[in-house]
Protein backbone atom coordinates (compact mmCIF):
# COMPACT_ATOMS: atom_id res chain seq x y z
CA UNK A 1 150.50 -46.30 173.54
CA UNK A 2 147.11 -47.56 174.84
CA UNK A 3 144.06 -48.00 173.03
CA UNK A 4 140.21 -49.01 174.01
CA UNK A 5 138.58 -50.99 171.12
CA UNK A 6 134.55 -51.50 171.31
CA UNK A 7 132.22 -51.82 168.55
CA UNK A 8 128.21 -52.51 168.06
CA UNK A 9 126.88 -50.07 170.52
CA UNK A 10 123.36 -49.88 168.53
CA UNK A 11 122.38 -47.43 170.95
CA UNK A 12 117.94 -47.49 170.18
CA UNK A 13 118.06 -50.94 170.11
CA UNK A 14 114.46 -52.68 170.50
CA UNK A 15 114.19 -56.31 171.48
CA UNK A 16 111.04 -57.78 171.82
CA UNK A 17 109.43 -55.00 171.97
CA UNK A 18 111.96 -53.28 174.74
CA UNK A 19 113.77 -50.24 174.53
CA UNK A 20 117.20 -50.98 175.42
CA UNK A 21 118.81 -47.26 175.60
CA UNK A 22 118.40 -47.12 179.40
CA UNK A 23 120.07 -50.40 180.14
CA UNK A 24 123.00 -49.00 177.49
CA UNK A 25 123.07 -46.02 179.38
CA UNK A 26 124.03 -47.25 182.69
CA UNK A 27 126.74 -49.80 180.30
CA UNK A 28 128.01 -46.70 178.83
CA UNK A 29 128.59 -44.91 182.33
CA UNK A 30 130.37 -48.26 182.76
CA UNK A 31 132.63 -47.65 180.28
CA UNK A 32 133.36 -43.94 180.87
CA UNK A 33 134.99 -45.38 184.06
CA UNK A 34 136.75 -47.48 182.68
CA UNK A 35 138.22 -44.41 180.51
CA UNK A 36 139.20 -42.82 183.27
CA UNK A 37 140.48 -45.29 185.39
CA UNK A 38 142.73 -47.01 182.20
CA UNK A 39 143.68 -43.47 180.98
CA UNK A 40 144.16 -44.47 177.07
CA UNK A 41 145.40 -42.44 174.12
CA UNK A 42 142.38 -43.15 172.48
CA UNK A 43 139.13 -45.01 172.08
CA UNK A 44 138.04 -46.94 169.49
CA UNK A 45 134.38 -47.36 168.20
CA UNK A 46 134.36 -50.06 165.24
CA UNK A 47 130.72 -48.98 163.84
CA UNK A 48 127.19 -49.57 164.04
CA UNK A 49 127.24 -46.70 166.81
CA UNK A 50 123.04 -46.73 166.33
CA UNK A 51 121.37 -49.82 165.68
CA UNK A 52 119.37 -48.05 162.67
CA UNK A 53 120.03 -45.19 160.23
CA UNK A 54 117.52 -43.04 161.69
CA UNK A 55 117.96 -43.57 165.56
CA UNK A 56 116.04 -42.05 168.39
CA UNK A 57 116.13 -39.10 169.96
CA UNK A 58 117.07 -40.56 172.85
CA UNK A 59 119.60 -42.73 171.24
CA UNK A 60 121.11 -39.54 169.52
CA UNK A 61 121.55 -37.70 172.87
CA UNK A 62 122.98 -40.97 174.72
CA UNK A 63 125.89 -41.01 171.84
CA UNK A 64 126.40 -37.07 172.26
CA UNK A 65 126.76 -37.15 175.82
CA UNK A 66 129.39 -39.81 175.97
CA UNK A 67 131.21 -38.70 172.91
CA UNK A 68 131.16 -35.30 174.65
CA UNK A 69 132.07 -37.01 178.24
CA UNK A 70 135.14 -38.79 176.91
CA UNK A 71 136.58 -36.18 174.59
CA UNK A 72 135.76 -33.26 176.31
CA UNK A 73 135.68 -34.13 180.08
CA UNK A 74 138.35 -36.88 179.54
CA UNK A 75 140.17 -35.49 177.24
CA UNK A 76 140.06 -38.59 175.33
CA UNK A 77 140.35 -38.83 171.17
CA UNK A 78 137.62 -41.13 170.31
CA UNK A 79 138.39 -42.43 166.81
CA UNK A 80 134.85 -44.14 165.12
CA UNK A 81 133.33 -45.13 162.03
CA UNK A 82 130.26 -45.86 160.55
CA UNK A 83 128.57 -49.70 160.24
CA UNK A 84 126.14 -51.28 158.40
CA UNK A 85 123.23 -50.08 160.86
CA UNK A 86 124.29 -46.71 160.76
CA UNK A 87 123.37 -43.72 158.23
CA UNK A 88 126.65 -43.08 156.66
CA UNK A 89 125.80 -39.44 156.08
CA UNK A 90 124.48 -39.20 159.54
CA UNK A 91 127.29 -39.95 160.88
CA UNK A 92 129.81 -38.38 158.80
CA UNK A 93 128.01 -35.12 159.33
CA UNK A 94 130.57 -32.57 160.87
CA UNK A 95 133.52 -34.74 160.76
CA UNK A 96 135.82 -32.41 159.90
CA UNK A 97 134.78 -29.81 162.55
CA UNK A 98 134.38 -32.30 165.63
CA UNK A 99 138.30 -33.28 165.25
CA UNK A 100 138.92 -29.99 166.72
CA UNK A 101 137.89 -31.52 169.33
CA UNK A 102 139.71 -34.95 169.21
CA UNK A 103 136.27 -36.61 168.03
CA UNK A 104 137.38 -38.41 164.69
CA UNK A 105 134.82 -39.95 163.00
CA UNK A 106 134.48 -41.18 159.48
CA UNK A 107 131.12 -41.95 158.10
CA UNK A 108 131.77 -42.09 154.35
CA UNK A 109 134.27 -43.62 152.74
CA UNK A 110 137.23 -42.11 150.94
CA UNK A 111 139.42 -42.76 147.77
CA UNK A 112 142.37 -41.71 149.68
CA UNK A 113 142.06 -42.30 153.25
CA UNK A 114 144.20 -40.85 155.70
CA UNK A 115 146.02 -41.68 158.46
CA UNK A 116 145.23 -40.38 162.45
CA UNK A 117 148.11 -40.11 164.31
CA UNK A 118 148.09 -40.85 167.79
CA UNK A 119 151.50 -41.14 169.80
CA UNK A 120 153.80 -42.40 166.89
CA UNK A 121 150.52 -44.99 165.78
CA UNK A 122 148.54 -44.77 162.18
CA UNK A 123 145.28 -45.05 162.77
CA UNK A 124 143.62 -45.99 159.51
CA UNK A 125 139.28 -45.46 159.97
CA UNK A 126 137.41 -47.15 157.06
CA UNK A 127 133.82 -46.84 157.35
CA UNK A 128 131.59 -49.82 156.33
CA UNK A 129 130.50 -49.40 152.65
CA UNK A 130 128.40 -51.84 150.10
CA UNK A 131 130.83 -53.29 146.84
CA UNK A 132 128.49 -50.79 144.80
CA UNK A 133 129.83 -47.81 146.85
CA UNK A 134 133.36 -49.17 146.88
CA UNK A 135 132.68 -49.56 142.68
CA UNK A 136 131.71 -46.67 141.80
CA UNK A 137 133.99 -44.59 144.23
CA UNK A 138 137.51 -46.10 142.78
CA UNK A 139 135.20 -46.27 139.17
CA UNK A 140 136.53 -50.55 138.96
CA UNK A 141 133.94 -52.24 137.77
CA UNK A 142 136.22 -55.44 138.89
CA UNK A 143 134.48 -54.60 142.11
CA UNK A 144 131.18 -57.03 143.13
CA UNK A 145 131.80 -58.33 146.66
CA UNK A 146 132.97 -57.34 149.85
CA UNK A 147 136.28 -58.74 149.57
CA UNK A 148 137.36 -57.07 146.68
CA UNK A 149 136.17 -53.95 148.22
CA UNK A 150 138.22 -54.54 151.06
CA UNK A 151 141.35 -55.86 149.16
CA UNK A 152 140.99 -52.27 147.15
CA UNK A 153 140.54 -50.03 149.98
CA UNK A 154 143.57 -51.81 151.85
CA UNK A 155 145.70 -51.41 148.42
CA UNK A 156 145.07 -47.77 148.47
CA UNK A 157 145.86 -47.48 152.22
CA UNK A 158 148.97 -49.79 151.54
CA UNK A 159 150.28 -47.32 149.15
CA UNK A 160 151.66 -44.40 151.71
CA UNK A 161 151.83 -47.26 154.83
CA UNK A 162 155.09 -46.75 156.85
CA UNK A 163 156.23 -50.28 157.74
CA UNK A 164 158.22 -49.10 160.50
CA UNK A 165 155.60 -47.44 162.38
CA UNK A 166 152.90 -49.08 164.12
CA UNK A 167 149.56 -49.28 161.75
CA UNK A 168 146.17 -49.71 163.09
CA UNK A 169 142.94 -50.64 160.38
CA UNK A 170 139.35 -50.00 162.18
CA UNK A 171 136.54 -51.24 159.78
CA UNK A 172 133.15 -53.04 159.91
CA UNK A 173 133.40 -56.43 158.31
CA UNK A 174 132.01 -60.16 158.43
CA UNK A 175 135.65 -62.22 158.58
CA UNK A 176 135.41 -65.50 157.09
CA UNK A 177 135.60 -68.14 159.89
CA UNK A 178 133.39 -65.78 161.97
CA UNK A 179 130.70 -66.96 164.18
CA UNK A 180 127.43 -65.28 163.48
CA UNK A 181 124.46 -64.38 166.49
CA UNK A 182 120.79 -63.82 165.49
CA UNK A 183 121.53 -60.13 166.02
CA UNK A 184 123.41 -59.52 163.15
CA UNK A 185 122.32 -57.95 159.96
CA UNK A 186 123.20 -59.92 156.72
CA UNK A 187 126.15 -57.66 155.10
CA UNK A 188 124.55 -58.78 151.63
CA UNK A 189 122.07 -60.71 149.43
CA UNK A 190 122.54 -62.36 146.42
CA UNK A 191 127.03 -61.92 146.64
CA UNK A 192 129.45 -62.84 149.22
CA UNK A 193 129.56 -60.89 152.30
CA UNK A 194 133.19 -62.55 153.17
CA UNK A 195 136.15 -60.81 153.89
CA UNK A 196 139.58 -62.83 154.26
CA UNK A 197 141.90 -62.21 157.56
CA UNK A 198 144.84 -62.28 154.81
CA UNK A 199 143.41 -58.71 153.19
CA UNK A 200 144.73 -57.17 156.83
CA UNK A 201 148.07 -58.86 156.75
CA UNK A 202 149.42 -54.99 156.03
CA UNK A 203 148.27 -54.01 159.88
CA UNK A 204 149.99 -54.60 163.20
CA UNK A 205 146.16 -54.91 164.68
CA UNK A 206 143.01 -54.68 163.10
CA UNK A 207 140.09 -53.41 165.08
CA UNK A 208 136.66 -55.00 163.81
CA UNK A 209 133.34 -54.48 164.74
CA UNK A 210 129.80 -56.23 163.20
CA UNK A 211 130.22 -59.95 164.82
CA UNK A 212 129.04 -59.42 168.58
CA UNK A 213 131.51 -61.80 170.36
CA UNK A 214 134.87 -60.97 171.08
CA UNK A 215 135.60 -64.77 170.06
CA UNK A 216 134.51 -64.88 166.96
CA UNK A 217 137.33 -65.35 165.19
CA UNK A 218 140.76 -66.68 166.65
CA UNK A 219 143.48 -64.40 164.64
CA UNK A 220 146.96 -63.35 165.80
CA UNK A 221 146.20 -59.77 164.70
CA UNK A 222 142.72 -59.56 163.82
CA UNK A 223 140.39 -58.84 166.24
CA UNK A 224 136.64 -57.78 167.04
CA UNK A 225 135.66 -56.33 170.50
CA UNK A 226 132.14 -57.66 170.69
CA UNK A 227 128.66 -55.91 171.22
CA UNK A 228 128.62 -53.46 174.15
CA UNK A 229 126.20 -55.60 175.86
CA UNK A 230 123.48 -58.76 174.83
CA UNK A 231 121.15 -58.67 172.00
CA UNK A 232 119.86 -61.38 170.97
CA UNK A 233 119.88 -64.96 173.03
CA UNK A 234 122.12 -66.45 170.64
CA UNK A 235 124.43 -64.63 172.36
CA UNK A 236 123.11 -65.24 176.37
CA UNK A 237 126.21 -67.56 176.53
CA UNK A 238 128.89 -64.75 175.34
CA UNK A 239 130.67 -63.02 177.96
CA UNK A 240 130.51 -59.35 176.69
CA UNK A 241 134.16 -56.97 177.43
CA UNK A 242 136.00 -54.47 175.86
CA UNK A 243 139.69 -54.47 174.52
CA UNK A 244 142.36 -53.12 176.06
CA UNK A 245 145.22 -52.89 173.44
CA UNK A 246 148.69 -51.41 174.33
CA UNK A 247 150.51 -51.82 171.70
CA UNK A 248 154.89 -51.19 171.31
CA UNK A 249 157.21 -48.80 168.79
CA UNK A 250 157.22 -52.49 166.95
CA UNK A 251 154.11 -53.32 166.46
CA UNK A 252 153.64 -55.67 168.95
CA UNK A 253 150.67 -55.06 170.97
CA UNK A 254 149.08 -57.10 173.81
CA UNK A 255 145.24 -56.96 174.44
CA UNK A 256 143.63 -57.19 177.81
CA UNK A 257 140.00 -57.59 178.50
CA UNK A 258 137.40 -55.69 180.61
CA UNK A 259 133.46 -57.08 181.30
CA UNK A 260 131.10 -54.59 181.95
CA UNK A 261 128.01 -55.85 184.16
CA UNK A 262 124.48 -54.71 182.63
CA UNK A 263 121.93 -53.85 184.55
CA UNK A 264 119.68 -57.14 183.35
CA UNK A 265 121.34 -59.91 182.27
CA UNK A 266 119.91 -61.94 179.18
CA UNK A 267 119.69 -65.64 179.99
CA UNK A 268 117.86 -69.19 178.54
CA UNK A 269 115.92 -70.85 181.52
CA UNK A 270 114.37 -73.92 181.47
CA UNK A 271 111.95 -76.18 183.31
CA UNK A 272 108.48 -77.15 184.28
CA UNK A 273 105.83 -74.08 184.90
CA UNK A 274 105.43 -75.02 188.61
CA UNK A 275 109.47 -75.50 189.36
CA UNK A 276 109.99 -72.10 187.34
CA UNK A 277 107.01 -70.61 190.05
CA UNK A 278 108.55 -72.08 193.12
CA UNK A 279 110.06 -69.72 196.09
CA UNK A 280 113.19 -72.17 196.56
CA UNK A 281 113.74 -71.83 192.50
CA UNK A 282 114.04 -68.46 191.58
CA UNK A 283 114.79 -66.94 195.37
CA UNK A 284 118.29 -67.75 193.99
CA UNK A 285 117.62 -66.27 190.33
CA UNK A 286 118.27 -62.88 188.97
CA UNK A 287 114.16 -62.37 188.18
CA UNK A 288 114.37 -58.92 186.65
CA UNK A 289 116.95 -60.03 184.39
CA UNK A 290 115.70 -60.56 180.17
CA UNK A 291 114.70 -64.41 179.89
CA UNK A 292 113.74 -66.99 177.24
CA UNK A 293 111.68 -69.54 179.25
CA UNK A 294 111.61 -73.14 177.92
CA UNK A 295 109.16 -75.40 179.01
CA UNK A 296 108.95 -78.24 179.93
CA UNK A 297 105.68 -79.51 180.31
CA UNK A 298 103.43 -81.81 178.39
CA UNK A 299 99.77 -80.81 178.03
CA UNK A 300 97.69 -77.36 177.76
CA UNK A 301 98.48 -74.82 180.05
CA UNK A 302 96.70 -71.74 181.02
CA UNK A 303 98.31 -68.29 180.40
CA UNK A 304 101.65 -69.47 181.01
CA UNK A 305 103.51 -66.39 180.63
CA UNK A 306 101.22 -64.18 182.77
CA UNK A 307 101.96 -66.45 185.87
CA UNK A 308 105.28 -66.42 184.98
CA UNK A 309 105.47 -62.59 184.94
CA UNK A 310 104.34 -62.53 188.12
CA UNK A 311 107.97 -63.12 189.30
CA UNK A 312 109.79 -62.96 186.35
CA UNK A 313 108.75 -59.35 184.53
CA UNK A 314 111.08 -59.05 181.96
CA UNK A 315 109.86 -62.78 180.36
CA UNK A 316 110.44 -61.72 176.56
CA UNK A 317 110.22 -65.09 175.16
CA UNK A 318 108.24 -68.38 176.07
CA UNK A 319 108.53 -71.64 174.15
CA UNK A 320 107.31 -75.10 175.08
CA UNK A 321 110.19 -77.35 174.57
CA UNK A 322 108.65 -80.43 173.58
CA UNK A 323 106.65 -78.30 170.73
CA UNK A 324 109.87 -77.47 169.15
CA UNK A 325 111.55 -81.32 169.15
CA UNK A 326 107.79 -82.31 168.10
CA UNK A 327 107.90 -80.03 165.25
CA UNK A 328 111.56 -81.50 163.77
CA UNK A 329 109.87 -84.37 164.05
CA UNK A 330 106.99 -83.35 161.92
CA UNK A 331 109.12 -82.58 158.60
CA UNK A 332 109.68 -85.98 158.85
CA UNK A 333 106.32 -87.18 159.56
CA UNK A 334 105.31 -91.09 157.63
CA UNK A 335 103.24 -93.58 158.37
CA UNK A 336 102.73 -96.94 156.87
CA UNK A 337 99.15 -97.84 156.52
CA UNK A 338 99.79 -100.77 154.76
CA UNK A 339 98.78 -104.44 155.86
CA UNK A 340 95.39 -102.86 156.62
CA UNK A 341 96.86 -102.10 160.96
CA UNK A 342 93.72 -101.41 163.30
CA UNK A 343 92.99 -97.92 164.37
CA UNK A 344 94.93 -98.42 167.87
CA UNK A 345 98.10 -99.23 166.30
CA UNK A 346 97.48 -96.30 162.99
CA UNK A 347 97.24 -94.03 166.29
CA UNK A 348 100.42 -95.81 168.09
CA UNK A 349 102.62 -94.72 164.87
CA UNK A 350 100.91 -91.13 164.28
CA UNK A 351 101.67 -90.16 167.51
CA UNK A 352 105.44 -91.74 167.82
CA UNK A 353 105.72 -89.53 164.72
CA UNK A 354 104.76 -86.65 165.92
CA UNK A 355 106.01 -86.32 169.31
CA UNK A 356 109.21 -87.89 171.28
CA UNK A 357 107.24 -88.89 173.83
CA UNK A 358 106.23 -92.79 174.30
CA UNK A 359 102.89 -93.74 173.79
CA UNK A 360 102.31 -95.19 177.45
CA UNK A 361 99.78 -98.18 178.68
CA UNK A 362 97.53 -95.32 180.00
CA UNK A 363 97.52 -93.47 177.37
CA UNK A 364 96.74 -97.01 175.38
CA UNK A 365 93.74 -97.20 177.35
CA UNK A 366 92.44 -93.88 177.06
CA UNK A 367 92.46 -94.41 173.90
CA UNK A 368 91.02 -97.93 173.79
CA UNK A 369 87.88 -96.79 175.62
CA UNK A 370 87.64 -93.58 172.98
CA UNK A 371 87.80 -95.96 170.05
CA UNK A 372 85.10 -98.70 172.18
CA UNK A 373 83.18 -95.68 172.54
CA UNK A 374 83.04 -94.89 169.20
CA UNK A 375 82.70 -98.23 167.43
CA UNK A 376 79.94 -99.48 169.88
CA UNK A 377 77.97 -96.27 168.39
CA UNK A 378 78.51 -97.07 164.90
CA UNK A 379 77.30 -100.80 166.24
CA UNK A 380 74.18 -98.82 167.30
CA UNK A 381 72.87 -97.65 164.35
CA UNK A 382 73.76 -93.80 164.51
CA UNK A 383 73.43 -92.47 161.12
């Protein structure tokens, strides 16, 4: 059979200040396409469906339409589960009426969870839940990180597993050896948010959501799809997709993958203000896509990101790149006044310290005429 995994919709996402649900809806029309062109048994959603527990409206009615779209018009089962973002009780609301309608969707999670069956595959949906939950649910005080949450949910599970049937676990977790992005919400504070790849060993594939990039982990059988589309520019570099999992009788699966193209990009540009502004630049750049703009140039500027705007709208970050390599440099900042060194030299070292730049013959004799200046006044009398 043939299976679509995705994850980490956060549909009512807000970056920088911008509403992302129209750029996920045109994604998401994407990927109903892709439904119906690929024609899977099912469709996967590995939590963190909203990006917050209460999403909204907007976000709310972008999630029903698709669900409805895909299970409904498609006739599609769409199998999801709850993530750290999402309200667990939100989402588990109805659960047990919308798989009537092939919509099965786990918010909570359950002392004795039970397999859906798809085409001779076990489908196993755990939703994401804190150690605490996990605790007081099986009443094992044993319990205090996420691992051992895991490892006792998957012992459970284990328990009525058929071996000789193809087993699927979809969950929300933070694998160890996982790469992070900025977008990602810390799992826990003060206890280990870790889960082990070896707690899955009982599953043909495991279907992951929480770390954004599909690459985030190199596992024979555990897997994450990735975000549905950029959030953060940790990840401008990622190539966003979706799985494509057809997996045998066996066990043996093989996954394909599928980009979807948003509507604005999110990129990291770089350069000086007036190459940035120039026609023969950015006739050849995507302007309306989201962009961090680095600077290059030394010296005030006036309103920077205004002029910028002007042909790039969707500017959402600006930093001056020789401010941020100044500023490691400033944690480090020393200088040794001993042996009684003249104010030109004092100056030299301050500002070697605090900048990478060098401190130039012109900028020598700037100075030199500024410290003339001022010593032939004190030579004056001023008081």
């Amino acid at each position: 059979m043939k299976f679509i995994h995705t994850a980490d919709w956060h549909l009512g996402k807000l970056v920088h200040g911008i509403h992302m649900t129209e750029d996920q809806k045109m994604m998401l029309q994407q990927f109903i396409k892709v439904v119906e062109e690929e024609k899977p048994d099912a469709v996967i959603i590995a939590g963190d469906l909203y990006d917050r527990s209460v999403p909204p409206t907007k976000a709310v009615d972008l999630l029903h339409d698709t669900l409805y779209t895909i299970t409904t018009e498609l006739n599609t089962p769409v199998l999801a589960i709850s993530g750290n973002h999402d309200s667990a009780e939100r989402v588990h609301f109805g659960n047990q009426l919308f798989r009537k309608s092939d919509l099965f969707i786990e918010g909570k999670p359950s002392s004795n969870p039970q397999a859906v069956q798809i085409k001779g595959v076990n489908f196993y949906l755990i939703p994401y839940a804190e150690p605490g939950t996990i605790r007081y649910l099986f009443d094992d005080h044993s319990i205090v990180a996420h691992e051992d949450a895991m490892k006792r949910v998957v012992d459970t599970v284990e328990k009525s597993l058929n071996p000789n049937e193809p087993n699927v676990f979809v969950g929300h977790a933070f694998v160890l050896g996982g790469r992070q992005s900025d977008s990602e919400r810390t799992l826990s504070v003060g206890g280990s948010e870790c889960v082990s790849s070896e707690v899955f060993s009982p599953f043909n594939y495991t279907a992951l959501g929480h770390l954004h990039s599909p690459n985030a982990i190199n596992h024979p059988t555990v897997h994450y799809s990735g975000s549905l589309m950029k959030y953060s520019f940790s990840e401008a570099k990622q190539n966003k997709s979706i799985s494509i999992v057809t997996i045998e009788e066996n066990g043996e699966f093989n996954v394909e993958y599928k980009s979807l193209v948003p509507k604005r990009d999110m990129r990291i540009i770089e350069g000086h203000l007036d190459e940035l502004l120039d026609v023969s630049f950015y006739q050849s750049q995507q302007v309306e896509d989201y962009l961090k703009i680095s600077l290059l140039d030394e010296g005030a500027l006036i309103d920077p990101i205004a002029k910028l705007r002007t042909v790039y709208p969707n500017v959402l970050h600006l930093e001056r790149k020789i401010e941020q390599r100044d500023a490691k440099k400033t944690n480090q900042f020393h200088i040794d006044t001993n042996n009684q060194r003249d104010t030109l030299h004092l100056f030299t070292d301050f500002y070697q310290e605090m900048t990478t730049n060098n401190f130039t013959d012109e900028k020598k004799q700037v100075l030199t005429a500024i410290i003339d200046g001022v010593e032939g006044n004190k030579r004056g009398g001023c008081k």
